[in-house]
C-alpha atoms as a PDB file:
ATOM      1  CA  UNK A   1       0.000   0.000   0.000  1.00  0.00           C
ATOM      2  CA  UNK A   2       1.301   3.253  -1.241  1.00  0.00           C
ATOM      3  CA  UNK A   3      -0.146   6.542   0.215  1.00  0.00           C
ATOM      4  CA  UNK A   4       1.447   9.730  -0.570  1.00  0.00           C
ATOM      5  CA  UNK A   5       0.699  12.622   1.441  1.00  0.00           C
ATOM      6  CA  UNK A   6       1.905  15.978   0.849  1.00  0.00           C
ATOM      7  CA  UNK A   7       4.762  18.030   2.680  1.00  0.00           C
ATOM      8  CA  UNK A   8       2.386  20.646   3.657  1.00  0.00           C
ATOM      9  CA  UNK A   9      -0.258  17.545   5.078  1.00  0.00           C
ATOM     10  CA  UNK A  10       2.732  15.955   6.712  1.00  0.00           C
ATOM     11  CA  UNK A  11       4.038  19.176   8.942  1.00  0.00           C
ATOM     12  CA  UNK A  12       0.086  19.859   9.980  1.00  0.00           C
ATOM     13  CA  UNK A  13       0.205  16.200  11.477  1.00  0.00           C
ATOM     14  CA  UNK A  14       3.463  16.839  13.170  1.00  0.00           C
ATOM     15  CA  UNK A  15       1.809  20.159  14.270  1.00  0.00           C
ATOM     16  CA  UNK A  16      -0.657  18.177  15.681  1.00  0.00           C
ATOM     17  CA  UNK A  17       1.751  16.302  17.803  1.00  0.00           C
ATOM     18  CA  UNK A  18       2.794  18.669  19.723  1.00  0.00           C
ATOM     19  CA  UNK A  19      -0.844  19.571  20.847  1.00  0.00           C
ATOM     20  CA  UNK A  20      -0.971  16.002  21.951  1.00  0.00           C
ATOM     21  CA  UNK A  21      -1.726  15.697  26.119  1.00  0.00           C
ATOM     22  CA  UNK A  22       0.418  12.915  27.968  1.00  0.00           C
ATOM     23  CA  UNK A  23      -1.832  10.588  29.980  1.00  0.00           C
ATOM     24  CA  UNK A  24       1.127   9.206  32.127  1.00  0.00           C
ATOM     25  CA  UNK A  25       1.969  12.181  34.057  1.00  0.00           C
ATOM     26  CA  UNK A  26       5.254  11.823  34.289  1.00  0.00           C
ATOM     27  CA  UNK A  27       7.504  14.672  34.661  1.00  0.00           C
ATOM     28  CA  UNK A  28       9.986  14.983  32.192  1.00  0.00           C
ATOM     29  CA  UNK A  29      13.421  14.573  33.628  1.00  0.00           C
ATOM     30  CA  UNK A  30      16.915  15.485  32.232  1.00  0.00           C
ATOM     31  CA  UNK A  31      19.983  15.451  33.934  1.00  0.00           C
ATOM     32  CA  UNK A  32      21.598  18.792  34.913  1.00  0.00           C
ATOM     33  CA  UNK A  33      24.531  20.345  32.610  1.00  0.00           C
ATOM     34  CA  UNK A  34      27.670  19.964  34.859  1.00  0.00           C
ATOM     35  CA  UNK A  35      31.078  21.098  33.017  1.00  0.00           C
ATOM     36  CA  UNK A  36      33.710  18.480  33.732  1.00  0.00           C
ATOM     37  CA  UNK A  37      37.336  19.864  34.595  1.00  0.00           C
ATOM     38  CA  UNK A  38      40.381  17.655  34.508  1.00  0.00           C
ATOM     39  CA  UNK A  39      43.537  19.409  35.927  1.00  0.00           C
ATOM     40  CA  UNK A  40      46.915  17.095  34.740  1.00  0.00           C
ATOM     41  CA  UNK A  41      49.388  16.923  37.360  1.00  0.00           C
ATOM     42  CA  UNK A  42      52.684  15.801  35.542  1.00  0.00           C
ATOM     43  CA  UNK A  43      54.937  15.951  39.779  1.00  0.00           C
ATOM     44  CA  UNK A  44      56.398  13.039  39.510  1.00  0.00           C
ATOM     45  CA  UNK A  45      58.070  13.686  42.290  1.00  0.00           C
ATOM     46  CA  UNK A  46      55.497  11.266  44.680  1.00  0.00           C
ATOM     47  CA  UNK A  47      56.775   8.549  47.493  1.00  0.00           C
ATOM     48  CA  UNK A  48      55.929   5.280  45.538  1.00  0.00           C
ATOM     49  CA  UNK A  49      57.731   6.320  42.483  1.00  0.00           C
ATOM     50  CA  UNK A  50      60.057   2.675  42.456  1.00  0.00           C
ATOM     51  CA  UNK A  51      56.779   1.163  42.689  1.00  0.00           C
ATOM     52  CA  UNK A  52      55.330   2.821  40.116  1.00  0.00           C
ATOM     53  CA  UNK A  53      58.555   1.672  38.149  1.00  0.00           C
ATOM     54  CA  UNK A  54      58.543  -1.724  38.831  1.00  0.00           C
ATOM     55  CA  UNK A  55      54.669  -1.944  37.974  1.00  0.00           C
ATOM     56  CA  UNK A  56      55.316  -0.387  34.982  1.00  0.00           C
ATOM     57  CA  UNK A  57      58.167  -2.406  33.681  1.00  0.00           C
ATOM     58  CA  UNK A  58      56.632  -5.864  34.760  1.00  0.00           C
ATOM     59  CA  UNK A  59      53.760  -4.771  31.660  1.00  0.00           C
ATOM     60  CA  UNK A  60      56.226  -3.647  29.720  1.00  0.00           C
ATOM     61  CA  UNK A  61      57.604  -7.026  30.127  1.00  0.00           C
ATOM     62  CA  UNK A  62      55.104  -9.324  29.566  1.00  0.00           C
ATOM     63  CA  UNK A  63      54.532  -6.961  26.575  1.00  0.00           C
ATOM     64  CA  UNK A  64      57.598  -8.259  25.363  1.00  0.00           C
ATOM     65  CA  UNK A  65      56.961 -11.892  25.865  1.00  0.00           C
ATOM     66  CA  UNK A  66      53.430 -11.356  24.263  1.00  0.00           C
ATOM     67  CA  UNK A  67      54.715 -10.338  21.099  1.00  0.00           C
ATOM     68  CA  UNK A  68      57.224 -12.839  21.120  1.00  0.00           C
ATOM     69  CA  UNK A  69      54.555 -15.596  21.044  1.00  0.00           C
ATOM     70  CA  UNK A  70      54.759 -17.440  17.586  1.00  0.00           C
ATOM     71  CA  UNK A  71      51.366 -19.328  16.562  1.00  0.00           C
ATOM     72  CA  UNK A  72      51.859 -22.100  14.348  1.00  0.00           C
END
């Protein structure tokens, strides 16, 4: 079935729309606009720093052994 209806039909049914009530009564609920800041701190001048290090190179390791793998 192939009805054609014309632009200026189409917008006076959209019109229509927004005339429409809402029966469920909800309220309509959008979250509030909050700007998100992100400040980089590059001191790398903390306590655990040969942590850090270690935990680091351990991934870096295993990296290395990853990409060794051969698959036959």
């Amino acid at each position: 079935m192939n009805t054609r209806v014309s632009m200026s039909d189409a917008l006076s049914n959209v019109e229509v729309l927004y005339e429409l009530p809402l029966i469920d009564s909800q309220p309509s609920v959008e979250g509030a606009n909050n700007a998100i800041v992100y400040e980089a701190n590059f001191d790398t001048n903390f306590e655990d720093k040969a942590a850090y290090i270690t935990g680091i190179s351990k991934y870096i390791e295993e990296a290395v052994l990853h990409s060794n793998l051969v698959i036959d």
